[in-house]
Protein backbone atom coordinates (compact mmCIF):
# COMPACT_ATOMS: atom_id res chain seq x y z
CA UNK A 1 223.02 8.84 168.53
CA UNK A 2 226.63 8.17 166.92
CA UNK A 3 226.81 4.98 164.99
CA UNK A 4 230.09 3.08 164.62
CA UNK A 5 230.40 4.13 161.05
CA UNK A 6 230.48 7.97 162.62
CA UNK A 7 233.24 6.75 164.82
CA UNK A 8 235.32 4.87 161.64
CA UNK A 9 234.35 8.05 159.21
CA UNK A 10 235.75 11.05 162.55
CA UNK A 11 239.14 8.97 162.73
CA UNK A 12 239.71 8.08 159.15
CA UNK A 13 239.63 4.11 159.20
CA UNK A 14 236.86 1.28 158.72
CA UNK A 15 234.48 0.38 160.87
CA UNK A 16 236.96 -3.46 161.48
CA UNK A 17 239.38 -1.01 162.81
CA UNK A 18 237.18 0.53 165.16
CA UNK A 19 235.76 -2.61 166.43
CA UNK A 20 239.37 -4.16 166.97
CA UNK A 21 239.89 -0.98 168.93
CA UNK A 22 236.84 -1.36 171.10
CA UNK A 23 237.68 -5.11 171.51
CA UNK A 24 241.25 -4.12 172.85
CA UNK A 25 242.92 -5.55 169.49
CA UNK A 26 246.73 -5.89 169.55
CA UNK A 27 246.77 -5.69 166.10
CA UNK A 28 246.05 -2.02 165.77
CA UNK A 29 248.52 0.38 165.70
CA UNK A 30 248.63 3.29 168.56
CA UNK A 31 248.17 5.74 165.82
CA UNK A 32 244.72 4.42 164.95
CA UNK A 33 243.74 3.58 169.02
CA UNK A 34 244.29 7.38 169.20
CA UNK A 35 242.53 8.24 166.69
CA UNK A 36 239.33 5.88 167.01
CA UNK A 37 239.59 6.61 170.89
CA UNK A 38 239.37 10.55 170.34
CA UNK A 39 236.52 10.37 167.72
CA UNK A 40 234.31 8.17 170.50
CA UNK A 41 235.09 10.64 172.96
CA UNK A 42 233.92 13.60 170.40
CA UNK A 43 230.75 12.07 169.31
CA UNK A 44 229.98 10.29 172.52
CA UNK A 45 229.48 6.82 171.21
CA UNK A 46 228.98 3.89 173.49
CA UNK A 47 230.08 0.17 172.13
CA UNK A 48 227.18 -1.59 172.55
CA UNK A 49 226.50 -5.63 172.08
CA UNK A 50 226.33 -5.07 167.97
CA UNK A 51 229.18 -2.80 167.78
CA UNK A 52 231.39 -5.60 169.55
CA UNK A 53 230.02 -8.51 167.52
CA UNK A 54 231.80 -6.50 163.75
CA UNK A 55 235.32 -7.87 164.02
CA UNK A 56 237.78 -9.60 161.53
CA UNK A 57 238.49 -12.73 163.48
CA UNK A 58 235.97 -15.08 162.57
CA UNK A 59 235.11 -17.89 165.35
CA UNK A 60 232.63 -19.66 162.35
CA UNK A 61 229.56 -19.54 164.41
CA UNK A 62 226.11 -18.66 163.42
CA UNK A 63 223.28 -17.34 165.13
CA UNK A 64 219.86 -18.61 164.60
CA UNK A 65 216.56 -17.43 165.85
CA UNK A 66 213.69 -19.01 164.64
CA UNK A 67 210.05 -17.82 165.67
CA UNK A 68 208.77 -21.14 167.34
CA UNK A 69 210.96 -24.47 167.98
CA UNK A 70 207.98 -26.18 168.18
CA UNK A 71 206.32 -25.25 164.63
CA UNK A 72 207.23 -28.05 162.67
CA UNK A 73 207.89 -25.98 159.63
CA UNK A 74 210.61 -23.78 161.83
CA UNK A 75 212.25 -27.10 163.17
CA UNK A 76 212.71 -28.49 159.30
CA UNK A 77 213.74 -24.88 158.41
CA UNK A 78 216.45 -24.85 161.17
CA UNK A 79 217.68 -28.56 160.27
CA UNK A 80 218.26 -27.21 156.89
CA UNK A 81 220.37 -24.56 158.07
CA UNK A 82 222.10 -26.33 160.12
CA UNK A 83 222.88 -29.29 158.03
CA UNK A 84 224.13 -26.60 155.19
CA UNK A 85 226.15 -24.41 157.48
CA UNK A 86 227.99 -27.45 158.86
CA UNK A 87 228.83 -28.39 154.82
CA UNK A 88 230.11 -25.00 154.50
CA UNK A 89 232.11 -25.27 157.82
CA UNK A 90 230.13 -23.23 160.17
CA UNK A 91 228.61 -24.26 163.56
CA UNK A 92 224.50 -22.79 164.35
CA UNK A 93 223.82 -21.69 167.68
CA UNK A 94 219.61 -21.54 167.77
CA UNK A 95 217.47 -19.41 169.90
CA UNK A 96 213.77 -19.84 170.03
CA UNK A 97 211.46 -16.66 170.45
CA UNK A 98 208.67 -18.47 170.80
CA UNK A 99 206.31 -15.74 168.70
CA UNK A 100 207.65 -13.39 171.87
CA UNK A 101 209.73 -9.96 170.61
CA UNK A 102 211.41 -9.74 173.75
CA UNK A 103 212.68 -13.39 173.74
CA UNK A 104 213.70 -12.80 169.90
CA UNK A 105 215.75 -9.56 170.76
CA UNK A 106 217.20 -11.33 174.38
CA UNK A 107 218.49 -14.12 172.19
CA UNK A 108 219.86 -11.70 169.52
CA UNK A 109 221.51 -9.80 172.28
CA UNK A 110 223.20 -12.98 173.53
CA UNK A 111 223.97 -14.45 170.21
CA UNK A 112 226.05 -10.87 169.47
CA UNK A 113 227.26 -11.28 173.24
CA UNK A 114 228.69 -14.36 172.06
CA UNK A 115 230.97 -13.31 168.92
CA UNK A 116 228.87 -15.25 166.28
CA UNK A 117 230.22 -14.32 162.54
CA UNK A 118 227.13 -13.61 161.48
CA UNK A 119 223.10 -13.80 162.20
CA UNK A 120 219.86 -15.38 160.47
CA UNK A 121 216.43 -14.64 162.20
CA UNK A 122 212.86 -15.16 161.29
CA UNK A 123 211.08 -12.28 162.72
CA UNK A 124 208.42 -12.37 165.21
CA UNK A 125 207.08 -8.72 164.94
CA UNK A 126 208.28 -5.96 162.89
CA UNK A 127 209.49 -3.20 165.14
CA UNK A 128 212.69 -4.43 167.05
CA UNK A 129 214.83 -1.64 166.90
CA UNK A 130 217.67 -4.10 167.66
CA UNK A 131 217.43 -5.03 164.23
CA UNK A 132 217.93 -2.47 162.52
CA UNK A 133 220.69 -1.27 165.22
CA UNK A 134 222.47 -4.82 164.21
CA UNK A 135 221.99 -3.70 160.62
CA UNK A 136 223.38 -0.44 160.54
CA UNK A 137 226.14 -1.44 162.63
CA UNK A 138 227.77 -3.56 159.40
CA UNK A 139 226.38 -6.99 161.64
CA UNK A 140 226.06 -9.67 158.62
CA UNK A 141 222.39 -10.88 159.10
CA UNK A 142 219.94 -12.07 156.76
CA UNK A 143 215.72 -12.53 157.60
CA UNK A 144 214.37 -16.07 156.41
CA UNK A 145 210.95 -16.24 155.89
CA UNK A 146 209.98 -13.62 157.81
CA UNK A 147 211.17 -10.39 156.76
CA UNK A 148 211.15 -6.17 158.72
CA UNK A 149 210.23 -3.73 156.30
CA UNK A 150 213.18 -0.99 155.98
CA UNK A 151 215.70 -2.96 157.53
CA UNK A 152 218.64 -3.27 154.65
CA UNK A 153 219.50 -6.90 154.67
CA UNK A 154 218.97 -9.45 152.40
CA UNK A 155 215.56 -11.35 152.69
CA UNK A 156 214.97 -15.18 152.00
CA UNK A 157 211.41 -16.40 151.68
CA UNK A 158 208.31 -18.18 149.84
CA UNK A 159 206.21 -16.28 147.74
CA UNK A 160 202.76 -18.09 148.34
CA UNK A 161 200.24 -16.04 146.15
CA UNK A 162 199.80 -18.19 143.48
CA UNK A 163 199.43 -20.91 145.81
CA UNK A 164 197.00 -19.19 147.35
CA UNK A 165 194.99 -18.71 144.36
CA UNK A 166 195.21 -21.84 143.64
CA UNK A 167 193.64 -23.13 146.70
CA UNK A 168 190.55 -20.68 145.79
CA UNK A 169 190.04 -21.82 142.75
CA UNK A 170 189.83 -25.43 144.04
CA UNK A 171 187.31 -24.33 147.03
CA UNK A 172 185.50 -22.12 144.02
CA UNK A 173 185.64 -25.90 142.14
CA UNK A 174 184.17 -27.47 144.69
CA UNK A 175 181.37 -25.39 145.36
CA UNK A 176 182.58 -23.25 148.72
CA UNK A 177 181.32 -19.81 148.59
CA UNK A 178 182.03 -18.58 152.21
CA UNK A 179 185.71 -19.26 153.05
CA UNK A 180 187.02 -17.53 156.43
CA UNK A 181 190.56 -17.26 157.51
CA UNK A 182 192.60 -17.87 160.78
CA UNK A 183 194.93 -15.10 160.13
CA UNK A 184 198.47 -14.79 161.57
CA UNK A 185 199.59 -11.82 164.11
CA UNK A 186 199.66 -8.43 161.64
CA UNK A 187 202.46 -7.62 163.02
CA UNK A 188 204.79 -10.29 161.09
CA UNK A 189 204.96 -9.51 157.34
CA UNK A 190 203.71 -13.45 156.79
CA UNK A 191 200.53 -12.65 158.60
CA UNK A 192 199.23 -9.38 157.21
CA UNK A 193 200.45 -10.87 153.63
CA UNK A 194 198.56 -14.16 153.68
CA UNK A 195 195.32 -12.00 154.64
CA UNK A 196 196.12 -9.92 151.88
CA UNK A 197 196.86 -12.35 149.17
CA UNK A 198 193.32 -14.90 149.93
CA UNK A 199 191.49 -11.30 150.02
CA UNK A 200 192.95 -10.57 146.69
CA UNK A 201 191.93 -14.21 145.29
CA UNK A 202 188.65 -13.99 146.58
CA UNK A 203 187.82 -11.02 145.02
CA UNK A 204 189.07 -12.52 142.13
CA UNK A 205 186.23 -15.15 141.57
CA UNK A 206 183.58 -12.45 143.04
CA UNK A 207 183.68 -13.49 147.01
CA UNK A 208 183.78 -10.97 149.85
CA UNK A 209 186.07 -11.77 152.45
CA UNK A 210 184.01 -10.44 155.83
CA UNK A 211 185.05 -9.08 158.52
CA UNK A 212 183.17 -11.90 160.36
CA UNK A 213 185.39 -14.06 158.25
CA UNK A 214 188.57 -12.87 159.42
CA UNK A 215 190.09 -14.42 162.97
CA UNK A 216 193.05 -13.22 164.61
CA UNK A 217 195.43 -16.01 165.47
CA UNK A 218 198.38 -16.25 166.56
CA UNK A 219 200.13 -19.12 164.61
CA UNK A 220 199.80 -21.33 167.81
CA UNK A 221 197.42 -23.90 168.05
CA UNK A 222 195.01 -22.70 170.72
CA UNK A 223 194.30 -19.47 168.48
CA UNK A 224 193.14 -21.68 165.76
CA UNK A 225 190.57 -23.69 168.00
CA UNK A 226 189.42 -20.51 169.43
CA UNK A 227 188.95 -18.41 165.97
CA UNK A 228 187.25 -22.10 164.82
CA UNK A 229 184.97 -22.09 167.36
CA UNK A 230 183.84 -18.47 166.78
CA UNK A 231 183.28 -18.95 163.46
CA UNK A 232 180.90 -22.07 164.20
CA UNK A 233 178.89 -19.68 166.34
CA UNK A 234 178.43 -17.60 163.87
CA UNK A 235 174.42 -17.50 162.42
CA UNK A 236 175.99 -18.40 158.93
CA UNK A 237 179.29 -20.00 159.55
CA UNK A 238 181.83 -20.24 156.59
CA UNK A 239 181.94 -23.37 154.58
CA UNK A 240 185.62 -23.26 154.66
CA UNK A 241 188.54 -22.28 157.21
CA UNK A 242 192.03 -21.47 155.82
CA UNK A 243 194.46 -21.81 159.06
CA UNK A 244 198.06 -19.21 157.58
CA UNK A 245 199.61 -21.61 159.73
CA UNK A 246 200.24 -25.39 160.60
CA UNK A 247 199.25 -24.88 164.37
CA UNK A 248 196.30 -22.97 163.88
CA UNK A 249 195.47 -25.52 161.42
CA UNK A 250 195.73 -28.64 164.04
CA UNK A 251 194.19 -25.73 166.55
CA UNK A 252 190.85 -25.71 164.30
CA UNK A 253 190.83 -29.11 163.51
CA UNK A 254 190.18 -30.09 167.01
CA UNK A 255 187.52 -27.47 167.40
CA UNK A 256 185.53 -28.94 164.42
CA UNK A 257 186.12 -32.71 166.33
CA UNK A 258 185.27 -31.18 170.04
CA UNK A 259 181.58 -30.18 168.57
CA UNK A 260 181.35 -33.75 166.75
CA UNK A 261 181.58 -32.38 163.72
CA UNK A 262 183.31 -33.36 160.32
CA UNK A 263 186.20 -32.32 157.83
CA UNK A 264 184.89 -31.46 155.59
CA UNK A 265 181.43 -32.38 155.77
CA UNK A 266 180.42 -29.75 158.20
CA UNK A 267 183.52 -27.42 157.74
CA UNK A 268 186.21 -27.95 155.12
CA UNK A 269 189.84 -27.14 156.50
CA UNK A 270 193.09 -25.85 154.35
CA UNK A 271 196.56 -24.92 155.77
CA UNK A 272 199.34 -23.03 154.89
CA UNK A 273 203.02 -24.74 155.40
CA UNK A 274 202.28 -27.75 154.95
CA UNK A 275 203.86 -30.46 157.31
CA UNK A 276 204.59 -34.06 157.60
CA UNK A 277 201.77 -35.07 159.67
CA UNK A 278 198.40 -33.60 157.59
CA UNK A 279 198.86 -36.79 155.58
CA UNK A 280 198.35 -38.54 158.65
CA UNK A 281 195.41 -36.70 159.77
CA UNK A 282 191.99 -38.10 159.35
CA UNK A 283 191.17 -36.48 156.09
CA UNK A 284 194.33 -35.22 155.16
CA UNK A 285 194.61 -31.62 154.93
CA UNK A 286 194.71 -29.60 151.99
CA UNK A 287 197.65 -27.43 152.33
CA UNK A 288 200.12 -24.86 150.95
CA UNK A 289 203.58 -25.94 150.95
CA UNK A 290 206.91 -24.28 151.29
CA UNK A 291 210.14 -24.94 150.04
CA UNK A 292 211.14 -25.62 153.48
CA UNK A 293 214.81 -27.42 152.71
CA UNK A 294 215.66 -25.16 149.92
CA UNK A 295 214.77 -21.76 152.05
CA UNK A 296 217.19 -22.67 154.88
CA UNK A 297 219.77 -23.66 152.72
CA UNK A 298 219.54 -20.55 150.38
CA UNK A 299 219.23 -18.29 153.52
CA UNK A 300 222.69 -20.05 155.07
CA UNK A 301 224.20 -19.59 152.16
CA UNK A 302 223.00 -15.64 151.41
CA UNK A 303 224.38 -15.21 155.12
CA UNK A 304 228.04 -16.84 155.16
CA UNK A 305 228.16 -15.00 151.45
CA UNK A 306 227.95 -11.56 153.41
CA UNK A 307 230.41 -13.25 156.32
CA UNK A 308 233.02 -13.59 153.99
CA UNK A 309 232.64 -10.30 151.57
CA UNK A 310 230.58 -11.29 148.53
CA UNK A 311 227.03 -9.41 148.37
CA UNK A 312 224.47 -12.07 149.86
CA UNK A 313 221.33 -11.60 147.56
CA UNK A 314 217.77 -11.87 148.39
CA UNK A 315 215.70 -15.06 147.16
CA UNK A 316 212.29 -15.30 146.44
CA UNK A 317 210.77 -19.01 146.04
CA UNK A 318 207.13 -20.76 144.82
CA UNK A 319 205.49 -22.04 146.97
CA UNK A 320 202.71 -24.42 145.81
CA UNK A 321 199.55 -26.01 146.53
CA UNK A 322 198.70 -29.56 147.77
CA UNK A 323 195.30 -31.19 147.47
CA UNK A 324 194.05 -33.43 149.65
CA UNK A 325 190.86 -34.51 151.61
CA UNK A 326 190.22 -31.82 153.77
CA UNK A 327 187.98 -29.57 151.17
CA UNK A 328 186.32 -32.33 149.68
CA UNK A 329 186.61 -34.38 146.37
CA UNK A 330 186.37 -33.29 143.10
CA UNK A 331 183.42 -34.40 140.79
CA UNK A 332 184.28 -37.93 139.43
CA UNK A 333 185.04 -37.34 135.51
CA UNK A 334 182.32 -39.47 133.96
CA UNK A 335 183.93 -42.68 132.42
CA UNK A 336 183.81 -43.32 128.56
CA UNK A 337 181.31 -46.22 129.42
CA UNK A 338 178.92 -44.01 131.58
CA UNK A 339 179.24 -40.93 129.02
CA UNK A 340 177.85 -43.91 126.32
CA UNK A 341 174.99 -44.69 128.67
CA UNK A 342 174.16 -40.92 129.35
């Protein structure tokens, strides 16, 4: 199928011309209309919604479509973005996919629809062959957090492999030898890596990540209490859950609490993306945190970058570990007094 960059390269002119022809520009001249209109007639292109959203007239709107509105690391992300895009004198329009791929593409349809300058998503699968249409069209996009292998655009995300090393080593500290995980949908690039990267940290201190051991969540809440409860009926259930998400976190909390059981005395909890509330929770969870604030604002800026012609780069940020409750305590370090006594 002909791509608007056939259509510019058969008449001779850029891909802006084309798409001012499509749009009915009066700024082209008839020469070019000719031109463009002959080459879509010889390689049977059709305009489409992301051949009509490349233009020249910017209306300084941005597209947003974040995976779940109601993760509170997504609605801090999008606050970032928005809060930076309106310092840099753009206006976010969000759309939540709600973990659904159609939802995500109907919004990105409408969002293109709608004339935005440019488009920021966080992926909820990694097969929408809208966005890799929108990226071979010339759309400016950029993927925050979530990323779709072989699709050309700049990424912005958290690297959270040391993290999650570091959160192994402190279970290994504390005694924990069997460690499950609530694992994110395999489909998104954030679930199949987390799996990957406690695997790898595991194996690093000896442990054997089981298949028995591995639950398939969804990063919503009511996968984490079911995965939870599974691995409580297990005949040797793991001494410690790691939740790849916030949700599933809360999810398996309330699975430990609906047996009358106790973090972490029965079943020590961790999270990754950490969020306002585990401090709140009764223990406080042990969790990996992102760079929330900084990743929406570099992803804003990476985005209006390729809006307005310089090359938006990809960014890569730590993302770290904080202890809490959840796993247990540490050993008390003896005091110089009781070391004397010893």
């Amino acid at each position: 199928m002909a791509s608007i960059k056939d259509v510019a390269a058969e008449a001779g002119v850029s891909v802006a011309t084309v798409s001012r022809v499509l749009n009915d520009h009066p700024s082209v001249s008839e020469d070019a209309r000719t031109r463009v209109l002959a080459a879509v007639r010889a390689l049977g292109y059709r305009p489409n919604a992301v051949a009509r959203s490349l233009r020249t007239d910017q209306t300084r709107t941005l597209g947003l479509v974040i995976s779940d509105v109601l993760n509170p690391y997504f609605t801090e992300l999008a606050r970032a973005v928005e809060e930076e895009a309106r310092a840099l004198g753009y206006s976010v329009i969000i759309g939540n996919a709600d973990e659904r791929p159609d939802l995500q593409d109907h919004h990105v349809r409408t969002l293109l629809d709608r004339r935005i300058d440019g488009l920021l998503v966080s992926p909820t699968d990694g097969g929408s062959p809208l966005m890799l249409d929108a990226a071979r069209a010339g759309t400016p996009m950029v993927f925050v957090d979530r990323w779709i292998p072989g699709v050309d655009v700049p990424v912005v995300r958290a690297d959270g492999r040391a993290a999650v090393r570091d959160l192994v080593a402190h279970l290994y500290g504390l005694g924990h030898r069997r460690l499950a995980i609530i694992a994110g949908p395999a489909a998104t690039t954030t679930g199949s890596e987390r799996v990957e990267a406690f695997r790898a940290a595991l194996a690093a201190h000896g442990l054997p990540l089981p298949d028995a051991y591995i639950g398939q969540g969804d990063f919503q809440a009511e996968s984490g209490r079911r995965v939870t409860e599974g691995f409580l009926d297990l005949p040797e259930p793991p001494e410690v859950v790691f939740a790849a998400d916030n949700l599933m976190a809360l999810g398996a909390l309330d699975a430990v609490r609906a047996r009358g059981l106790r973090v972490p005395d029965d079943l020590a909890l961790a999270a990754c993306d950490d969020i306002r509330w585990f401090v709140h929770t009764d223990p406080p969870v042990t969790a990996i945190a992102q760079p929330t604030d900084e990743l929406g604002r570099a992803a804003l800026r990476a985005l209006v970058d390729r809006i307005e012609g310089r090359p938006g780069e990809s960014v890569t940020l730590p993302a770290r570990l904080v202890v809490r409750r959840s796993c247990g305590a540490p050993p008390a370090t003896p005091t110089a007094t009781n070391r004397s006594q010893s």
